[in-house]
Each structure stands twice: as structure tokens, then as C-alpha cells.
C-alpha atoms as a PDB file:
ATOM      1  CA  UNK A   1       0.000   0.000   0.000  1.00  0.00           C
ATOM      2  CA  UNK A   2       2.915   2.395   0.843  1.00  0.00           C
ATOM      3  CA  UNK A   3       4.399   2.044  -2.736  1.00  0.00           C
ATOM      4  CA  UNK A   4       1.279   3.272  -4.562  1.00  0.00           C
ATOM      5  CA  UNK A   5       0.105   5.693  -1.863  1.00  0.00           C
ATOM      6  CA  UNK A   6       4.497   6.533  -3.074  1.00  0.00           C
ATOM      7  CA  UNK A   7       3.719   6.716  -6.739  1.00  0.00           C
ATOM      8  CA  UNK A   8       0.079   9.033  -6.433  1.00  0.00           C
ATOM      9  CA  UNK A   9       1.952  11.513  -4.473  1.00  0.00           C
ATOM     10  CA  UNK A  10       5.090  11.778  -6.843  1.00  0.00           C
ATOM     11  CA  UNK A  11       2.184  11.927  -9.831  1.00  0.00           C
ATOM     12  CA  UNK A  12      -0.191  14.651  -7.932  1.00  0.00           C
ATOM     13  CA  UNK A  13       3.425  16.818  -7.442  1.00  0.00           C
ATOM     14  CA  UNK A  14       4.497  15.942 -11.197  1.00  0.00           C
ATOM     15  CA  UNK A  15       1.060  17.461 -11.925  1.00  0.00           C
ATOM     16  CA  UNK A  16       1.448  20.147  -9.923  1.00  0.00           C
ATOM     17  CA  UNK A  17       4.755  21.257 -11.235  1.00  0.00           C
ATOM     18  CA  UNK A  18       3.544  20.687 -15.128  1.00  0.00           C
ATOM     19  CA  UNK A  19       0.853  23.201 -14.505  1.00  0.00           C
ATOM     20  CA  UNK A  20       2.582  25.505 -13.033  1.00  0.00           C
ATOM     21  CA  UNK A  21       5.590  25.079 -15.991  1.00  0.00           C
ATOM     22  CA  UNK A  22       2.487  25.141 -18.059  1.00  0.00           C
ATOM     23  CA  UNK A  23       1.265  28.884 -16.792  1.00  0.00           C
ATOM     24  CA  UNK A  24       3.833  30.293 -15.788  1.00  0.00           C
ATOM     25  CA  UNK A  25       6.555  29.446 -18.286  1.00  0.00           C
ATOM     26  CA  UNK A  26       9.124  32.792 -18.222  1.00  0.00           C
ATOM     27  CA  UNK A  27       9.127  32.838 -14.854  1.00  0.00           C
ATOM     28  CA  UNK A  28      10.238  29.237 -13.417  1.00  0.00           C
ATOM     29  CA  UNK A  29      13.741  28.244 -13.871  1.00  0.00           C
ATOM     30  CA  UNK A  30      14.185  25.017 -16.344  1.00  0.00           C
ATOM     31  CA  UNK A  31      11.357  22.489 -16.959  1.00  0.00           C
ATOM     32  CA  UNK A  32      13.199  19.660 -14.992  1.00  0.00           C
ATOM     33  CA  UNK A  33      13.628  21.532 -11.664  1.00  0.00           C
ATOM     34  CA  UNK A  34      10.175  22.368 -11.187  1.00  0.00           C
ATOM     35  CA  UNK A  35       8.856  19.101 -12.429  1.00  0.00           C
ATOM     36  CA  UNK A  36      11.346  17.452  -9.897  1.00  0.00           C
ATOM     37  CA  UNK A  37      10.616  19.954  -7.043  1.00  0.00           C
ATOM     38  CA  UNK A  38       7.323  19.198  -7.758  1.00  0.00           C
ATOM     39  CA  UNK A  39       6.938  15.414  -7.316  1.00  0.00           C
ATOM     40  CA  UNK A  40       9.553  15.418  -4.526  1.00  0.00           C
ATOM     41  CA  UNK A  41       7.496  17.966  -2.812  1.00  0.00           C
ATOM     42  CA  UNK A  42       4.734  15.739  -3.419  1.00  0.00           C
ATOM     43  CA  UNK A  43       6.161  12.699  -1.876  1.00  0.00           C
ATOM     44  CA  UNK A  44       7.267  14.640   1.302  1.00  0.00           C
ATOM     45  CA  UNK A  45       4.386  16.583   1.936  1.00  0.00           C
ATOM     46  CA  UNK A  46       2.181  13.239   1.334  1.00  0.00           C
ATOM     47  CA  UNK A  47       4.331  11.721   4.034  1.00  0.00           C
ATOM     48  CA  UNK A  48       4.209  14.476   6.490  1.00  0.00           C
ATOM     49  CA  UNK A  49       0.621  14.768   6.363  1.00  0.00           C
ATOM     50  CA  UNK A  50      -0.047  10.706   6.452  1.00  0.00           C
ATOM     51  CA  UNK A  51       2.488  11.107   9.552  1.00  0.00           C
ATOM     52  CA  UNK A  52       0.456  13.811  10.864  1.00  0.00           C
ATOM     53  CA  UNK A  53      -2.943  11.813  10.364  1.00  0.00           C
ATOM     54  CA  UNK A  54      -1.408   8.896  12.145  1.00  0.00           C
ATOM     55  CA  UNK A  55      -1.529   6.236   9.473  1.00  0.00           C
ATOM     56  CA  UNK A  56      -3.615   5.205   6.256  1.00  0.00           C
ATOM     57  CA  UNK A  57      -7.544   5.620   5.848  1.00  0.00           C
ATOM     58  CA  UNK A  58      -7.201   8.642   5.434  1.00  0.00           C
ATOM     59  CA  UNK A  59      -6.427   9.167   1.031  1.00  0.00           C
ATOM     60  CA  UNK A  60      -8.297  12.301   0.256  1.00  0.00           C
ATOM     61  CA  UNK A  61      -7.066  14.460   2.720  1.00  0.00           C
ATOM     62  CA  UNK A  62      -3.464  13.082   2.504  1.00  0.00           C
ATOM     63  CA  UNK A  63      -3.719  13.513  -1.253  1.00  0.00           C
ATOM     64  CA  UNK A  64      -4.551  17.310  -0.637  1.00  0.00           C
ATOM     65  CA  UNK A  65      -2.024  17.714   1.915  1.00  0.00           C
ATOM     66  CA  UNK A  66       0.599  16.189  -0.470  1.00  0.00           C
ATOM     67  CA  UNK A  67      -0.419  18.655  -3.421  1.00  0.00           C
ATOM     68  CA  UNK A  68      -0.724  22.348  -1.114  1.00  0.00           C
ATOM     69  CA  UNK A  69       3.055  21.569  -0.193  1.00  0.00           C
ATOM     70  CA  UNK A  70       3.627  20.603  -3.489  1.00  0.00           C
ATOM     71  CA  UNK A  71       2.091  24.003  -4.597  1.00  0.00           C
ATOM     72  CA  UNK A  72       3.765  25.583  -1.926  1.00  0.00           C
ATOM     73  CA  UNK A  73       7.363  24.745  -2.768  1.00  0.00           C
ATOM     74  CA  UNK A  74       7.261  25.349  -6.537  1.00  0.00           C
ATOM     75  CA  UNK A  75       5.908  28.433  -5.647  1.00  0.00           C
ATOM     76  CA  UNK A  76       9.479  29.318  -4.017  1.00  0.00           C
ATOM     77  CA  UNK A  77      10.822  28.203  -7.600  1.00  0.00           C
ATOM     78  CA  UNK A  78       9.436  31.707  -9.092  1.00  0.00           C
ATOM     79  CA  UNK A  79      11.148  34.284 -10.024  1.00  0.00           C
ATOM     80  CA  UNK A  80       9.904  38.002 -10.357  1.00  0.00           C
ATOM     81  CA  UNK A  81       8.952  39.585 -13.646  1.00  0.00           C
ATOM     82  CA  UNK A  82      11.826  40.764 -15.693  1.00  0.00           C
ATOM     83  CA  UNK A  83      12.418  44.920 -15.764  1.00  0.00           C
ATOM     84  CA  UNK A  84      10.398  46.196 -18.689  1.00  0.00           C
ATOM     85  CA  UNK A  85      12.921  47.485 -21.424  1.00  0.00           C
ATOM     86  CA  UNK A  86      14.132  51.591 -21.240  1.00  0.00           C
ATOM     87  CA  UNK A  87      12.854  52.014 -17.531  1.00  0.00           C
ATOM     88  CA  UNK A  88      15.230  52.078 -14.601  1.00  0.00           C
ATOM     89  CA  UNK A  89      15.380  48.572 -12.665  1.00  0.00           C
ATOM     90  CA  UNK A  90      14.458  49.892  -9.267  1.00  0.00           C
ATOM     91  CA  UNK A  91      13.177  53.172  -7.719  1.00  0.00           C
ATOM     92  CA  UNK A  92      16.882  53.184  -6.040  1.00  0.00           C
ATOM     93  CA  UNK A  93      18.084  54.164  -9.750  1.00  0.00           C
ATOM     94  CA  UNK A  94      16.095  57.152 -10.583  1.00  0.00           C
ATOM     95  CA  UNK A  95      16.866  58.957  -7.440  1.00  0.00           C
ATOM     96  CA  UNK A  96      19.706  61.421  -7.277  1.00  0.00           C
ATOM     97  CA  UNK A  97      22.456  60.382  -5.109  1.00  0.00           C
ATOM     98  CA  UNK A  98      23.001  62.388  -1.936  1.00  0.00           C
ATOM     99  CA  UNK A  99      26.038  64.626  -2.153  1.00  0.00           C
ATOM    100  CA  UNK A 100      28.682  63.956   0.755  1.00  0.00           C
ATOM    101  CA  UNK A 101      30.984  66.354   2.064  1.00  0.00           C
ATOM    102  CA  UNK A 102      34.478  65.505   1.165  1.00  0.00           C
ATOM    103  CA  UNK A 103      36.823  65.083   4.553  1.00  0.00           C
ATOM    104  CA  UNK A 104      39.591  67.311   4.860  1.00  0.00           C
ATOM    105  CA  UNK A 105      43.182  66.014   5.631  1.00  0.00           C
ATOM    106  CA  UNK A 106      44.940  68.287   8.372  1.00  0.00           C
ATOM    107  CA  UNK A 107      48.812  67.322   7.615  1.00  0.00           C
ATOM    108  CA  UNK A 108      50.279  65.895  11.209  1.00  0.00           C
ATOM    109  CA  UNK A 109      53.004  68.442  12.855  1.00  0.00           C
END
């Protein structure tokens, strides 16, 4: 029983990490990554949560707990938007530098 309650987890994190390669495509790193982040994220969360449950009998609300940390940690996998082309990549950028006052050297006697 442990092997396939193994093998749905892994698939409902596969899942998981296709759709989100699937919608979000510029902003994940490569293909592989999240698809493995994905179904290992599946696995463990499906564990954690059977854990947590204490024992089997308990499939549909395993399942769910093994895809929200599934979702959860290929979610950490994305990246922000790229800086739209001719604008200034932060605020930080535009702003004029404060002017400091240069320190004056007094020669030692």
C-alpha cells in the first residue's frame, strides 16, 4: 500500500509542477527543476501529512495535503517579472544620489 500511496503523491506533485511550468513558463527556472521539485514535494508533503494523520484511511485528505506543499514549494521556484525594457530597474536608480561632504586632511606636525 505504501508504494502506490508513493507513486500518487510523486504523480499529484508531477502534476502540480507541469501546470505551473504550463502557466507560468518565463518565470520558473528550467522544466526539470520544477517538475522534480514538484513530485519530490509531493512525496514529502504526502508523508508528512499521512504522519500527521497517524496512518492510512485517510487518502483524500493526505492527497490534498501532499499537493498544497507541493504548490507551496514550486511556488518558491518563481522568479519576479523581468524589468520592462528603457525604464530604470528599481526606484533606487532614478533617485539622485546624496552629495557627501568631502573630509579634509589636516597634515600631522
Amino acid at each position: 500500500m505504501l508504494v502506490w500511496e508513493t507513486i500518487v503523491f510523486a504523480a499529484a506533485g508531477l502534476v502540480v509542477g507541469f501546470t505551473a511550468a504550463r502557466l507560468l513558463p518565463g518565470r520558473l527556472p528550467r522544466r526539470p527543476l520544477t517538475l522534480g521539485t514538484g513530485a519530490c514535494a509531493g512525496v514529502l508533503g504526502g508523508y508528512v501529512t499521512r504522519t500527521v494523520l497517524d496512518g492510512p484511511g485517510h487518502l483524500p485528505v493526505v492527497l490534498l495535503g501532499a499537493v498544497l506543499v507541493s504548490a507551496a514549494l514550486v511556488s518558491l521556484l518563481v522568479r519576479s517579472r523581468p524589468p520592462v525594457a528603457g525604464r530604470a530597474r528599481t526606484d533606487a536608480a532614478r533617485r539622485p544620489r546624496p552629495v557627501r561632504a568631502r573630509q579634509v586632511r589636516t597634515p600631522i606636525a
